[in-house]
Protein backbone atom coordinates (compact mmCIF):
# COMPACT_ATOMS: atom_id res chain seq x y z
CA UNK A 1 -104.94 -11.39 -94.02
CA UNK A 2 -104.52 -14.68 -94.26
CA UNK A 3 -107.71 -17.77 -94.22
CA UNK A 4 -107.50 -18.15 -90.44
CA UNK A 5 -108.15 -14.40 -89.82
CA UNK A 6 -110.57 -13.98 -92.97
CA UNK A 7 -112.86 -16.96 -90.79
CA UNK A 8 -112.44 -15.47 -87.56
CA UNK A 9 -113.35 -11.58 -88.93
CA UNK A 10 -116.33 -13.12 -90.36
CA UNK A 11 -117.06 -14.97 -87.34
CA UNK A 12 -116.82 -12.22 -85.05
CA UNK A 13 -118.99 -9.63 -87.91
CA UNK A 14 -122.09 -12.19 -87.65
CA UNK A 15 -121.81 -12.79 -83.67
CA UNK A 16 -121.80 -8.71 -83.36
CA UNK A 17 -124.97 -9.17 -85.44
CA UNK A 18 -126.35 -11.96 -83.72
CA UNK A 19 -125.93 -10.78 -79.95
CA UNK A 20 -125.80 -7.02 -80.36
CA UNK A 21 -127.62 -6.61 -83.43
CA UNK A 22 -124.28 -4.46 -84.75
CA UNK A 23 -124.82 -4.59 -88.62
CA UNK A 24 -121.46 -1.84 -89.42
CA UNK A 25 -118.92 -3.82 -90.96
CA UNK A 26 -115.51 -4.12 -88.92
CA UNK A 27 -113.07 -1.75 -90.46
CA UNK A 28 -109.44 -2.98 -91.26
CA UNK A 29 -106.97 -0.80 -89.42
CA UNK A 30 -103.85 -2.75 -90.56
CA UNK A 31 -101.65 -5.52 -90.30
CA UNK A 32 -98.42 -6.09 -88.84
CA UNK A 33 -96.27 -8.71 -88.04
CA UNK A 34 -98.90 -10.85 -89.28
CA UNK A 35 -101.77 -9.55 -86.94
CA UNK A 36 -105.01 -8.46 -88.06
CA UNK A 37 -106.40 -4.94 -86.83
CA UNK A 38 -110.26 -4.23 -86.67
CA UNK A 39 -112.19 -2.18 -84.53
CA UNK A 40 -115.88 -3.20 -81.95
CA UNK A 41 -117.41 -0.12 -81.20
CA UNK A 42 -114.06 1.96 -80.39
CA UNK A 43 -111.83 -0.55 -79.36
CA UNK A 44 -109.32 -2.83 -80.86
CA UNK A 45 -109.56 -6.16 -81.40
CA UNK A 46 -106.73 -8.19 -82.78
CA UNK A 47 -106.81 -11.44 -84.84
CA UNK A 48 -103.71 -13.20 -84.63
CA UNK A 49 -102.36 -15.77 -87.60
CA UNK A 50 -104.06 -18.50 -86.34
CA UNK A 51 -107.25 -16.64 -85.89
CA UNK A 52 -107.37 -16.23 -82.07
CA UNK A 53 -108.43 -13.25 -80.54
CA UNK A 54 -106.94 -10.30 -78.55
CA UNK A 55 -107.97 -7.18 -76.96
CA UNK A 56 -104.44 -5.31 -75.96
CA UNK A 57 -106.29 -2.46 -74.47
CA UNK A 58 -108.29 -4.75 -72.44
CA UNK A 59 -106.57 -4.85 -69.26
CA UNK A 60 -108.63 -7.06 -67.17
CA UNK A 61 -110.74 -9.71 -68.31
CA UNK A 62 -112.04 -12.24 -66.03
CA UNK A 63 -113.63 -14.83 -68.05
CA UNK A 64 -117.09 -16.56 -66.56
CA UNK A 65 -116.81 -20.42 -66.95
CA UNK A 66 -117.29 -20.96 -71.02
CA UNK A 67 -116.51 -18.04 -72.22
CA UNK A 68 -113.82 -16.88 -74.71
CA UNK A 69 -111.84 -14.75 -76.22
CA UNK A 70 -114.47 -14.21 -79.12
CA UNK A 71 -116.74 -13.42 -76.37
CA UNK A 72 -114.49 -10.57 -75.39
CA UNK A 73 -113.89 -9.39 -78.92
CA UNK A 74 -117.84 -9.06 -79.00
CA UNK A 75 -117.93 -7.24 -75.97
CA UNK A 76 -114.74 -5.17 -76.40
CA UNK A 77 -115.72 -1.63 -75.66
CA UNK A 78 -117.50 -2.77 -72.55
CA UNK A 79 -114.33 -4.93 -71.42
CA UNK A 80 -112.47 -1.81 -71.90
CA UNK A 81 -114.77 -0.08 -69.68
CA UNK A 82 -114.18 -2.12 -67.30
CA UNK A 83 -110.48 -1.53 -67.30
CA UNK A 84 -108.49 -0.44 -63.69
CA UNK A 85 -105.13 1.43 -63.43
CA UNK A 86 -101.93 -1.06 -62.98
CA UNK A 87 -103.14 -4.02 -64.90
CA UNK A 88 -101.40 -4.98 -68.26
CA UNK A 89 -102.98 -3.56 -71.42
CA UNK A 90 -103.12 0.39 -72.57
CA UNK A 91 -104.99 3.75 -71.27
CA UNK A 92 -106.29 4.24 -75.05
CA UNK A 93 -108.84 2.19 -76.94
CA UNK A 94 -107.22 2.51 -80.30
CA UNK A 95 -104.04 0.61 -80.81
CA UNK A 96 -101.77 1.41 -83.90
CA UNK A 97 -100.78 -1.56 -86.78
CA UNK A 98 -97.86 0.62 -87.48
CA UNK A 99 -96.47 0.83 -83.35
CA UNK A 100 -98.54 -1.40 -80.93
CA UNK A 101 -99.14 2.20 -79.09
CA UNK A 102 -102.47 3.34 -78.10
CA UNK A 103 -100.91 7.24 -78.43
CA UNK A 104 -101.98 8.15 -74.59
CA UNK A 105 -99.35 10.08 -72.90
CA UNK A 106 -100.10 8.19 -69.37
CA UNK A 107 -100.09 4.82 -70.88
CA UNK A 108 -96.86 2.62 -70.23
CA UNK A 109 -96.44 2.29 -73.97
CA UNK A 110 -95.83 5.86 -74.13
CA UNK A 111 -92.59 4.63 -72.28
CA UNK A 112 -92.11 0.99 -74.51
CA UNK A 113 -89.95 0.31 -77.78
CA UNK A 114 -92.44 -1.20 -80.49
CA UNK A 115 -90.95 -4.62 -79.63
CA UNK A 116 -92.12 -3.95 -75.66
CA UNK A 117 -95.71 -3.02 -76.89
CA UNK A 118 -95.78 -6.29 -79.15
CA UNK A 119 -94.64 -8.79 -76.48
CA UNK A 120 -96.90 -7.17 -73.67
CA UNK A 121 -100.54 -7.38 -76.66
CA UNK A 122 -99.56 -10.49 -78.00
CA UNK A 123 -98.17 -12.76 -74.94
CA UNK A 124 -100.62 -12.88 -72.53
C-alpha cells in the first residue's frame, strides 16, 4: 500500500467513525495490480494508487450534488443494497484481490477473464 492509499484508508476508518460511529478497523483483503482491498460492513471498497475510491459491486450510484466517492465508500453496504439487475458492477458483495470476481454464479464475472473484471471495477 502505498502513501496515497495509507491517507485515504485512514480517511475513510475516521469518517466510518465520525458518521456511523463504526469503530472495527477496515480489514486488508489484498492488493493487486496496485489496488487496495478493504471491506465497509460486507462490501468492498477499493482504493486505487492515487487514493480514489471504488465500489465494483456497487452497481448504481447516483450521486446527490456534493457528494463523492468517499461518501459511497462510507455508505457501501447500503449502496449495494440499493443495487438493480443489468447495471455494471457484480451480484456478490465480496470481490477477490486475487480475480476481480465476486464468486456468484449469476454474476457476469462468472462469465469474464480477470482482465474483463479489472477493466469493468476500475474504468468507470
Amino acid at each position: 500500500m502505498n502513501s496515497s492509499q495509507e491517507h485515504a484508508k485512514a480517511t475513510l476508518q475516521a469518517q466510518l467513525r465520525k458518521r456511523r460511529n463504526i469503530t472495527k478497523l477496515l480489514p486488508d483483503r489484498g492488493e493487486s495490480r496496485g489496488y487496495f482491498f478493504t471491506e465497509v460492513e460486507g462490501v468492498t471498497v477499493i482504493i486505487g494508487p492515487r487514493g480514489g475510491y471504488i465500489l465494483p459491486a456497487v452497481r448504481t450510484y447516483a450521486a446527490k450534488p456534493g457528494e463523492t466517492a468517499l461518501d459511497a465508500g462510507v455508505y457501501a453496504d447500503d449502496e449495494f443494497k440499493k443495487n438493480l439487475r443489468g447495471d455494471t458492477g457484480h451480484t456478490g458483495a465480496i470481490i477477490s484481490s486475487k480475480d476481480w470476481s465476486c464468486g456468484s454464479a449469476d454474476c457476469p464475472c462468472a462469465r469474464e477473464i480477470p482482465e474483463q473484471r479489472f477493466v469493468r471495477a476500475t474504468k468507470r
